[in-house]
C-alpha atoms as a PDB file:
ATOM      1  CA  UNK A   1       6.585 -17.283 -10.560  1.00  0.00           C
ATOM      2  CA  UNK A   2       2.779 -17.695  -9.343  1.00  0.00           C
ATOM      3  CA  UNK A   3       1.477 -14.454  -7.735  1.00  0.00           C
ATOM      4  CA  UNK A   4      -2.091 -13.645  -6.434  1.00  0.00           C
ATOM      5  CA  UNK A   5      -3.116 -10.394  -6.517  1.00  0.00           C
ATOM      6  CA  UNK A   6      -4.652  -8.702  -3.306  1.00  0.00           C
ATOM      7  CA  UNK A   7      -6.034  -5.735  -4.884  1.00  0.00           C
ATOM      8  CA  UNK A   8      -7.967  -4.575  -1.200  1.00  0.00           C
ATOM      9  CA  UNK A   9     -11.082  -2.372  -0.626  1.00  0.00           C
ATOM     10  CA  UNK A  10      -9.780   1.017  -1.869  1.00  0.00           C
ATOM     11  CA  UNK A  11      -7.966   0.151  -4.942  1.00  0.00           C
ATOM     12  CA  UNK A  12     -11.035  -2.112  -6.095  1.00  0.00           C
ATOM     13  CA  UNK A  13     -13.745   0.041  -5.220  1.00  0.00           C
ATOM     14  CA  UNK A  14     -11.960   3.730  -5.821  1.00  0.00           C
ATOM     15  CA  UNK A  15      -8.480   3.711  -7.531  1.00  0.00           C
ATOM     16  CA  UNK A  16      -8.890   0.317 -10.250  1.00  0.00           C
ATOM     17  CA  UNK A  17      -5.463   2.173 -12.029  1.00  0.00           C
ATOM     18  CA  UNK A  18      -3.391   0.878  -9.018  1.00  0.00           C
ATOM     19  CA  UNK A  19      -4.672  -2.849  -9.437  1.00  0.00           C
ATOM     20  CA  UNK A  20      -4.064  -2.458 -13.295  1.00  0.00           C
ATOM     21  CA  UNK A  21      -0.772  -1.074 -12.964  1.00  0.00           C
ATOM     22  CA  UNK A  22       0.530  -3.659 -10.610  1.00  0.00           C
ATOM     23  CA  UNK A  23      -0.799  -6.284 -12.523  1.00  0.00           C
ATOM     24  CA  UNK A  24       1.176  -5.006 -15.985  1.00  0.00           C
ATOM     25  CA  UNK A  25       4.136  -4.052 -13.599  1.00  0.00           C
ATOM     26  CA  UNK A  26       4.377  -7.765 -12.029  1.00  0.00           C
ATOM     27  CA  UNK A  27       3.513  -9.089 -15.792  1.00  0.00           C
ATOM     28  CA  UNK A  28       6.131  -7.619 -17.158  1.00  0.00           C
ATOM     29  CA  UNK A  29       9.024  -8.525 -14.517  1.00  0.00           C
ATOM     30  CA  UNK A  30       7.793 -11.940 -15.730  1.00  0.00           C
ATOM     31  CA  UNK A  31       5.279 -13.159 -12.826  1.00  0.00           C
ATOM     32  CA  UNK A  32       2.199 -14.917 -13.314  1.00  0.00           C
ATOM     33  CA  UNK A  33      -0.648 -12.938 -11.890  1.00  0.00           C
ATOM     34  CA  UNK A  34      -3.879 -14.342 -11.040  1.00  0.00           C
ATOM     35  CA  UNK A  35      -6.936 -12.786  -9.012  1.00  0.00           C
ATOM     36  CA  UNK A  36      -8.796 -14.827  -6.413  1.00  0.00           C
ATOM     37  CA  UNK A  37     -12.109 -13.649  -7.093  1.00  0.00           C
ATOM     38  CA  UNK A  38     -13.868 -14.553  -3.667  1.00  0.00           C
ATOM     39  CA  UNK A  39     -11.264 -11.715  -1.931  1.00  0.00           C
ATOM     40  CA  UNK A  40     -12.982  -9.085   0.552  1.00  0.00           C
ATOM     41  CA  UNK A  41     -12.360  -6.536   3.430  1.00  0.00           C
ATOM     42  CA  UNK A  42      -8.978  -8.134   5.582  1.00  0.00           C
ATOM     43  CA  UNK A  43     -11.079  -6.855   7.716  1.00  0.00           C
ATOM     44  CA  UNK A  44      -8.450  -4.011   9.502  1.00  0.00           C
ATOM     45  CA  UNK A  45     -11.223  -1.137   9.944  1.00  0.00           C
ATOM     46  CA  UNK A  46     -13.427  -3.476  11.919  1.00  0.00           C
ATOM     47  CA  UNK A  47     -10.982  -5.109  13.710  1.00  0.00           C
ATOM     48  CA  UNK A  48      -8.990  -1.527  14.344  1.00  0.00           C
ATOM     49  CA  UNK A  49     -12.742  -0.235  15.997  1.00  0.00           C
ATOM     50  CA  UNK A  50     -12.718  -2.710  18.655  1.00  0.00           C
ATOM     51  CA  UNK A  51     -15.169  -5.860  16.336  1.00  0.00           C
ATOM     52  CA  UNK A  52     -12.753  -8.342  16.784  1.00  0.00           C
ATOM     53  CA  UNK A  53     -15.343 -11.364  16.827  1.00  0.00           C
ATOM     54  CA  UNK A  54     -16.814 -10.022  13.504  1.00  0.00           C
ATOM     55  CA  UNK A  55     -13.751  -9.221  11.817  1.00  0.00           C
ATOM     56  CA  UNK A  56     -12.563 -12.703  12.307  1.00  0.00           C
ATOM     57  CA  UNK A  57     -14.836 -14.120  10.049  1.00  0.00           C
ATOM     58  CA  UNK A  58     -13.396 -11.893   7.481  1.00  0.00           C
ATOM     59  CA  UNK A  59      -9.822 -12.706   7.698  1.00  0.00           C
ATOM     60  CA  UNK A  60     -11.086 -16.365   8.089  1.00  0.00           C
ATOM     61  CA  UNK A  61     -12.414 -16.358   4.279  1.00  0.00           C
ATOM     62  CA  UNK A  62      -9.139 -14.163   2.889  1.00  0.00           C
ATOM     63  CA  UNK A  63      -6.758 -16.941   4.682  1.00  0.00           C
ATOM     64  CA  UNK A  64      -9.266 -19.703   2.555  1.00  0.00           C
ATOM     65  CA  UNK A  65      -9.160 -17.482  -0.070  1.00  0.00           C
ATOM     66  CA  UNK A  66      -5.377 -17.713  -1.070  1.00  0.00           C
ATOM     67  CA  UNK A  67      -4.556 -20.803   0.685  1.00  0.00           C
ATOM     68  CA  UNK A  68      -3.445 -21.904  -2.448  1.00  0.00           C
ATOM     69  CA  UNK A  69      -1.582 -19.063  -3.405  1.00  0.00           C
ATOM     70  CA  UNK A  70       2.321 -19.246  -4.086  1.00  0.00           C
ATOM     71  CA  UNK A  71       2.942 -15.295  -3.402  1.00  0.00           C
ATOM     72  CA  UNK A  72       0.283 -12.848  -2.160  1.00  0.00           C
ATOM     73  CA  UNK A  73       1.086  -9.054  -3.426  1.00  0.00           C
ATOM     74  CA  UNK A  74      -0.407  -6.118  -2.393  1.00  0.00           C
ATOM     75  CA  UNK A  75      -0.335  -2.468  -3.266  1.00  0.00           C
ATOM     76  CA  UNK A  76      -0.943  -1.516   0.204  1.00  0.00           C
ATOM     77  CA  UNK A  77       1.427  -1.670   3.055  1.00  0.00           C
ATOM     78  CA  UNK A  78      -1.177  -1.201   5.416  1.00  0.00           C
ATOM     79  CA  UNK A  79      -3.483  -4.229   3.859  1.00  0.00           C
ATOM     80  CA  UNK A  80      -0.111  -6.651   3.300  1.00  0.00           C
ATOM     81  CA  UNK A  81       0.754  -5.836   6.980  1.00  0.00           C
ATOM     82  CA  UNK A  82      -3.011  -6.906   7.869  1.00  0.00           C
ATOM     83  CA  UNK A  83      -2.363  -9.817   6.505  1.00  0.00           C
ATOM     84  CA  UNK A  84       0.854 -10.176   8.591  1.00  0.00           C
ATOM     85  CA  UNK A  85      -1.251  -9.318  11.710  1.00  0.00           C
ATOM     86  CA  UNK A  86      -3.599 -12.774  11.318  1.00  0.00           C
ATOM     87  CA  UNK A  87      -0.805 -14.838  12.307  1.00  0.00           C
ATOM     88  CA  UNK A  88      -0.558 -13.108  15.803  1.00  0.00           C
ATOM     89  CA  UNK A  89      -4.747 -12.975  16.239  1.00  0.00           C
ATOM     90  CA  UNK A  90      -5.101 -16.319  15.751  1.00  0.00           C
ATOM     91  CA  UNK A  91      -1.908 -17.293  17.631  1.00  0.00           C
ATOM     92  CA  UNK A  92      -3.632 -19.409  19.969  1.00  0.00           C
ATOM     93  CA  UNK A  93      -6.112 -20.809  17.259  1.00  0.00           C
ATOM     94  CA  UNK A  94      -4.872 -24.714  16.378  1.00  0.00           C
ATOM     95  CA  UNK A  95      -6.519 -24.912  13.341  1.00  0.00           C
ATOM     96  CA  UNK A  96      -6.717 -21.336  11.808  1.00  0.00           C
ATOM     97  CA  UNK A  97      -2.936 -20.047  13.458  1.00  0.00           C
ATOM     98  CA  UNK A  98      -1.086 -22.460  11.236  1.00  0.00           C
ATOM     99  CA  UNK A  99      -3.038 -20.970   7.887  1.00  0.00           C
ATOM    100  CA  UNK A 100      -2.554 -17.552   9.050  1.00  0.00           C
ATOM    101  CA  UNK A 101       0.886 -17.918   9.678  1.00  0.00           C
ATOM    102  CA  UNK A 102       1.385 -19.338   6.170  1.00  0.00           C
ATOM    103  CA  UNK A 103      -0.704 -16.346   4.629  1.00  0.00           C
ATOM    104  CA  UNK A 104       1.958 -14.152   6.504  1.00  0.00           C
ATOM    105  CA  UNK A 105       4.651 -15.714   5.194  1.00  0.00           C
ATOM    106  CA  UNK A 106       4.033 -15.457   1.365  1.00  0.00           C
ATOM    107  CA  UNK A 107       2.509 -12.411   1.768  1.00  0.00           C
ATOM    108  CA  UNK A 108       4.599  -8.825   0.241  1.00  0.00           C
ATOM    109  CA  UNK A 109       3.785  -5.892  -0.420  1.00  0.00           C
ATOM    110  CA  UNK A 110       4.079  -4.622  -3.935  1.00  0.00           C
ATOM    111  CA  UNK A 111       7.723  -2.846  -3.736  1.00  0.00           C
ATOM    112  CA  UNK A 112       9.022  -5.457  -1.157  1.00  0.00           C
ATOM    113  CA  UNK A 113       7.952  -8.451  -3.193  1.00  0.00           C
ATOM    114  CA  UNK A 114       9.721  -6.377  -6.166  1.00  0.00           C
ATOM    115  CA  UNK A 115      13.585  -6.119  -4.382  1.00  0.00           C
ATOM    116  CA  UNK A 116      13.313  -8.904  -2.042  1.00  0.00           C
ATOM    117  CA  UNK A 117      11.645 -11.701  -4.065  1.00  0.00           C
ATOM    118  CA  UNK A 118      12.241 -10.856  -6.956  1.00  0.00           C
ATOM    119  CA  UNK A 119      15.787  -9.109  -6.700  1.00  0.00           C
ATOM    120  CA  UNK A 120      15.127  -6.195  -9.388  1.00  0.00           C
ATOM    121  CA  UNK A 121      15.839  -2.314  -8.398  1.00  0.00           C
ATOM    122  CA  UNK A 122      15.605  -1.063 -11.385  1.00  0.00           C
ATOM    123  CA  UNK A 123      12.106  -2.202 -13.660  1.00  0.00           C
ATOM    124  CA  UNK A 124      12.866  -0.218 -16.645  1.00  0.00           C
ATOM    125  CA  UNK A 125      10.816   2.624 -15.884  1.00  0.00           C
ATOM    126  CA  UNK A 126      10.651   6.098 -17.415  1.00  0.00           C
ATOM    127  CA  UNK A 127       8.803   9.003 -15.794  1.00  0.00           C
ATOM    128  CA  UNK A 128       9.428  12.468 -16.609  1.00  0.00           C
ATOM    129  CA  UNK A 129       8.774  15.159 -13.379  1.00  0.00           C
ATOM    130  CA  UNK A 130      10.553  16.006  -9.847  1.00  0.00           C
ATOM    131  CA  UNK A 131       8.490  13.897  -7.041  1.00  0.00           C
ATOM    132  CA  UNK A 132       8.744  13.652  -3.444  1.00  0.00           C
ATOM    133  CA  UNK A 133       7.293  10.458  -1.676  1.00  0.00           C
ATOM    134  CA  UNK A 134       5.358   9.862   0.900  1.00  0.00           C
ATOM    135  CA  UNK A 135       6.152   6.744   3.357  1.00  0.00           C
ATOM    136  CA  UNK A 136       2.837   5.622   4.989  1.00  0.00           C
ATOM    137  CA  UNK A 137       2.559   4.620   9.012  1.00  0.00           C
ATOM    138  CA  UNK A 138       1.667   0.672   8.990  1.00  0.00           C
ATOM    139  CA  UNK A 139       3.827   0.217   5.748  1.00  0.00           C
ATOM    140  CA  UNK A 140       7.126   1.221   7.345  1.00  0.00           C
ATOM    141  CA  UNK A 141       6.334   1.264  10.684  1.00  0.00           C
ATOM    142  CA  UNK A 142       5.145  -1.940  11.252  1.00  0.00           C
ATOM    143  CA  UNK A 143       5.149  -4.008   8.164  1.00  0.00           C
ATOM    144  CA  UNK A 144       9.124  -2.843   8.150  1.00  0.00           C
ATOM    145  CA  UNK A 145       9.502  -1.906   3.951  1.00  0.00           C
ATOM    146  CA  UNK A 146      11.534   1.577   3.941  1.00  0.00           C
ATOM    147  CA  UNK A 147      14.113   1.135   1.757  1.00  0.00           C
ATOM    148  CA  UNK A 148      12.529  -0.826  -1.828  1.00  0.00           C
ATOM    149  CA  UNK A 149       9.984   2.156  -2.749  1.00  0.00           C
ATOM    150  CA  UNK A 150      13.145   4.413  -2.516  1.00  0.00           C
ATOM    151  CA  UNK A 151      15.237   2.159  -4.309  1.00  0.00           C
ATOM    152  CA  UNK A 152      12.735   1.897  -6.840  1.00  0.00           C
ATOM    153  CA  UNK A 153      12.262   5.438  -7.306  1.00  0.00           C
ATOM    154  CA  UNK A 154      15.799   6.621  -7.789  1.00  0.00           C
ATOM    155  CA  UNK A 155      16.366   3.897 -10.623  1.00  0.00           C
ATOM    156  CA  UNK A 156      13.178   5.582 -12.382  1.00  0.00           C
ATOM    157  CA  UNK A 157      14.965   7.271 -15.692  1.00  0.00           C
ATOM    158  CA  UNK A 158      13.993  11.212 -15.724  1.00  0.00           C
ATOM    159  CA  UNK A 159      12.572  11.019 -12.559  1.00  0.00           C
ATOM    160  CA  UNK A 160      14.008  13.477  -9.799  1.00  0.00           C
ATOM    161  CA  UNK A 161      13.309  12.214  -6.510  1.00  0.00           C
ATOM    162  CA  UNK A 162      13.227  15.006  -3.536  1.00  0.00           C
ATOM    163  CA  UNK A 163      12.900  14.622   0.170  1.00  0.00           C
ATOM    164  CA  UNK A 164       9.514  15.106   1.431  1.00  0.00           C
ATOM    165  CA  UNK A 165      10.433  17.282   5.234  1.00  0.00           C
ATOM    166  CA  UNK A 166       8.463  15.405   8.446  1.00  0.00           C
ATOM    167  CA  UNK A 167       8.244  12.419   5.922  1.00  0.00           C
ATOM    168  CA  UNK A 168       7.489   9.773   9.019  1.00  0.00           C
ATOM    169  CA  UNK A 169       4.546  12.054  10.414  1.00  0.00           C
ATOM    170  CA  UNK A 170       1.232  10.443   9.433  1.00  0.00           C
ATOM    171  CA  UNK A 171      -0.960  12.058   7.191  1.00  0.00           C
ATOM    172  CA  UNK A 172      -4.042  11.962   9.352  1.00  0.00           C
ATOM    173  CA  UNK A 173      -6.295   9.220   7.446  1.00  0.00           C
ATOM    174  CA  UNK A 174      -5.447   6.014   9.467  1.00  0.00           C
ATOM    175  CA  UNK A 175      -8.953   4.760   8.266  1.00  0.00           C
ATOM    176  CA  UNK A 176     -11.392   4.648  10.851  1.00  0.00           C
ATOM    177  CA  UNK A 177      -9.417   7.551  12.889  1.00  0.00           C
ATOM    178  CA  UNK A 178      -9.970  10.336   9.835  1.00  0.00           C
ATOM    179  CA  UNK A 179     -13.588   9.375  10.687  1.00  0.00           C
ATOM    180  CA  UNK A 180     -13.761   9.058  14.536  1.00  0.00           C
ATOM    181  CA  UNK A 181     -11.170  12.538  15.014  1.00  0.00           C
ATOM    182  CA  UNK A 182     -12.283  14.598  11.802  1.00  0.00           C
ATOM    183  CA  UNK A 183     -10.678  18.079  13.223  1.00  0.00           C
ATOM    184  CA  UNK A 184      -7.509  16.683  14.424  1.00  0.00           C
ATOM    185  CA  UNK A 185      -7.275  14.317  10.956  1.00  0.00           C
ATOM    186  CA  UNK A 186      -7.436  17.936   9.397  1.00  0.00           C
ATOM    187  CA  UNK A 187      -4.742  19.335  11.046  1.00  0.00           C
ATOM    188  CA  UNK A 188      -2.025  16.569  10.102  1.00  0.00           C
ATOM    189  CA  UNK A 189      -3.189  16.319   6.370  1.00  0.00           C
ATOM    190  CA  UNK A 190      -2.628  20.179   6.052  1.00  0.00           C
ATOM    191  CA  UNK A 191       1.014  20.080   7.732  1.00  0.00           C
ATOM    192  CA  UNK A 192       1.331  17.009   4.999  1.00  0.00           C
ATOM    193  CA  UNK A 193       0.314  18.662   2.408  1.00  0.00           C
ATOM    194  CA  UNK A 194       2.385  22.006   3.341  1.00  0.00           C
ATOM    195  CA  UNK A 195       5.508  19.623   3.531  1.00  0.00           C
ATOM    196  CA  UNK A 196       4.713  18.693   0.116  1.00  0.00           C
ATOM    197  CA  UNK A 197       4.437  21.872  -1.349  1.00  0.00           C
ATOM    198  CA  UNK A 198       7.824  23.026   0.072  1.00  0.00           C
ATOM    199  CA  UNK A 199       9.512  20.330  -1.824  1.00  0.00           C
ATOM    200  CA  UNK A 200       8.644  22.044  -5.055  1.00  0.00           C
ATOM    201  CA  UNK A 201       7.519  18.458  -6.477  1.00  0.00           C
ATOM    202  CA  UNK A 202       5.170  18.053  -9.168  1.00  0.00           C
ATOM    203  CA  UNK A 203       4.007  15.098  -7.849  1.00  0.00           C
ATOM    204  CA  UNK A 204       3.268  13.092  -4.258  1.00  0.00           C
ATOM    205  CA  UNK A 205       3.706   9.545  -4.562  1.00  0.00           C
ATOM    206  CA  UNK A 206       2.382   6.996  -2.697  1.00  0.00           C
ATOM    207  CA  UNK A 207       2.588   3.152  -2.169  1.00  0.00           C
ATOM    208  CA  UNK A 208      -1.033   3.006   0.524  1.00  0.00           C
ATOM    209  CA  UNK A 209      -4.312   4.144  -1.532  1.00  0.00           C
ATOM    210  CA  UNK A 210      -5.613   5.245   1.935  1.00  0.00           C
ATOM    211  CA  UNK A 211      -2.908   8.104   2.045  1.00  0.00           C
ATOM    212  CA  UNK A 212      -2.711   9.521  -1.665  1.00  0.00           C
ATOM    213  CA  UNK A 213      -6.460   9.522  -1.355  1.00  0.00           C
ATOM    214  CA  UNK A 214      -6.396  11.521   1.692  1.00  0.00           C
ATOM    215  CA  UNK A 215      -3.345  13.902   0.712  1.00  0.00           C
ATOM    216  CA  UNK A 216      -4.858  14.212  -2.667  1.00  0.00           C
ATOM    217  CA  UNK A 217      -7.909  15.230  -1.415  1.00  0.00           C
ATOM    218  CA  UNK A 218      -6.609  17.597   0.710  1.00  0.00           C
ATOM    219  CA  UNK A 219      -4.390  19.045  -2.520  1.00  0.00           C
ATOM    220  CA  UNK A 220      -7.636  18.974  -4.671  1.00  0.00           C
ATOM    221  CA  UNK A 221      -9.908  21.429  -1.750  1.00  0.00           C
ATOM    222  CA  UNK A 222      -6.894  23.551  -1.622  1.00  0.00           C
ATOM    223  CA  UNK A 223      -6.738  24.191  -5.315  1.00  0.00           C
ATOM    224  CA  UNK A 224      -2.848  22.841  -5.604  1.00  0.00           C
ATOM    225  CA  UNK A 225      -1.966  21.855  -8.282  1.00  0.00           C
ATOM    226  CA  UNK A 226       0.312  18.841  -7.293  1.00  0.00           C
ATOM    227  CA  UNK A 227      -1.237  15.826  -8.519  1.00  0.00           C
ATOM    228  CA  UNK A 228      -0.684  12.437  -6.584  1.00  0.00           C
ATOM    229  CA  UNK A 229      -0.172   9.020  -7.952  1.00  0.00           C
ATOM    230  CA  UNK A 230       0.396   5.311  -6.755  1.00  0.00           C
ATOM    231  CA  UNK A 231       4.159   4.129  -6.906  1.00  0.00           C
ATOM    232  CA  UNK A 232       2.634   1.053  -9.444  1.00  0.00           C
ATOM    233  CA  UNK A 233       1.702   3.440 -11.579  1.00  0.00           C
ATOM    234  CA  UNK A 234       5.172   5.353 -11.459  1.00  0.00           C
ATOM    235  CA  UNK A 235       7.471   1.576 -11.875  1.00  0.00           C
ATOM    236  CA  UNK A 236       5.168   0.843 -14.652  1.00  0.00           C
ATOM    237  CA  UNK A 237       5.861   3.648 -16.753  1.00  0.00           C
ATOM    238  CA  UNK A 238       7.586   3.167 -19.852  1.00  0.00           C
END
């Protein structure tokens, strides 16, 4: 099975570990992984500020991009749902709504693409450590995946999975908005981060770079000593 990787902004620019850990995770379970090299920005912070001519052009060269793609798979619900969201901006659009409703519908995110595609709950993962997870806005919300990163999880040998208390309530970095609303931002990654710590976990785990960078930050500038990680680099484990 043919899948292109959609690494996204954060992961390529920030956190390369998630990219390199899906790619050996997705390797392993027998895929074929490639990497378009002329993939960008999907564009979501400048289309979620209100630049919806100039983000266009964006999602544009990412629907040329892997228009020849089999599978597209993401580590980022957010980013995979982005990619969703082109096929309802460019509803109306005879030439482009067509490609961006075929981008939508080979497009997973990482865990999703995992149960649903590929029909595996349990990878073959070992992780030693008691971890609570964290399920990020756009990826459950709106992109729908809820259940495959838990699935995942609990087949992880030596891993102890614990609820994470006012799991649903964001975590105050919705991109732009932990820019544009600093203070209140503040306030929701602290009652995050104090859910966290009174699930006793060892470590947060994440399936949106966005989040674990904010949360981790947060855990960092406290001086807790949780440590956060991507759910790629949990399921590739061995």
């Amino acid at each position: 099975m043919k899948v292109s990787l959609f690494a996204t902004c954060l992961v390529d620019l920030f956190h390369s570990s998630y990219g390199k850990a899906t790619v050996e995770l997705l390797e392993r379970l027998g895929c074929d992984v490639d990497f378009p090299d002329g993939q960008i920005c999907c564009g979501q912070p400048a289309y979620n500020s209100g630049y919806v001519k100039g983000s266009k052009e964006a999602m544009k060269h990412i629907i040329r991009t892997f228009e020849h793609s089999e599978y597209v798979v993401s580590p980022s619900g957010s980013c995979a749902y982005m990619l969703h969201e082109y096929a309802t901006i460019f509803k109306e659009d005879t030439i482009w709504g067509p490609k961006a409703q075929a981008l939508a519908d080979k497009t997973y995110e990482l865990t999703s693409f995992i149960v649903d595609v590929l029909d595996v709950v349990d990878v073959g993962a070992k992780f030693e450590g008691t971890v609570t997870y964290h399920p990020s806005c756009h990826m459950t919300r709106l992109l729908g995946v809820k259940d495959a990163p838990r699935k995942l999880l609990e087949n992880v040998k030596g891993l102890t999975l614990v609820d994470l208390p006012l799991s649903h309530n964001c975590c105050g970095f919705g991109g732009t908005f932990s820019v544009k609303m600093g203070k209140i931002s503040e306030q929701m990654v602290d009652e995050k981060v104090a859910s966290t710590v009174a699930t006793g976990a060892q470590y947060l785990i994440g399936a949106d770079a966005g989040c674990i960078m904010n949360i981790g930050g947060r855990l960092t500038r406290q001086g807790l000593p949780i440590q956060t990680l991507h759910i790629a680099e949990v399921l590739n484990s061995l």
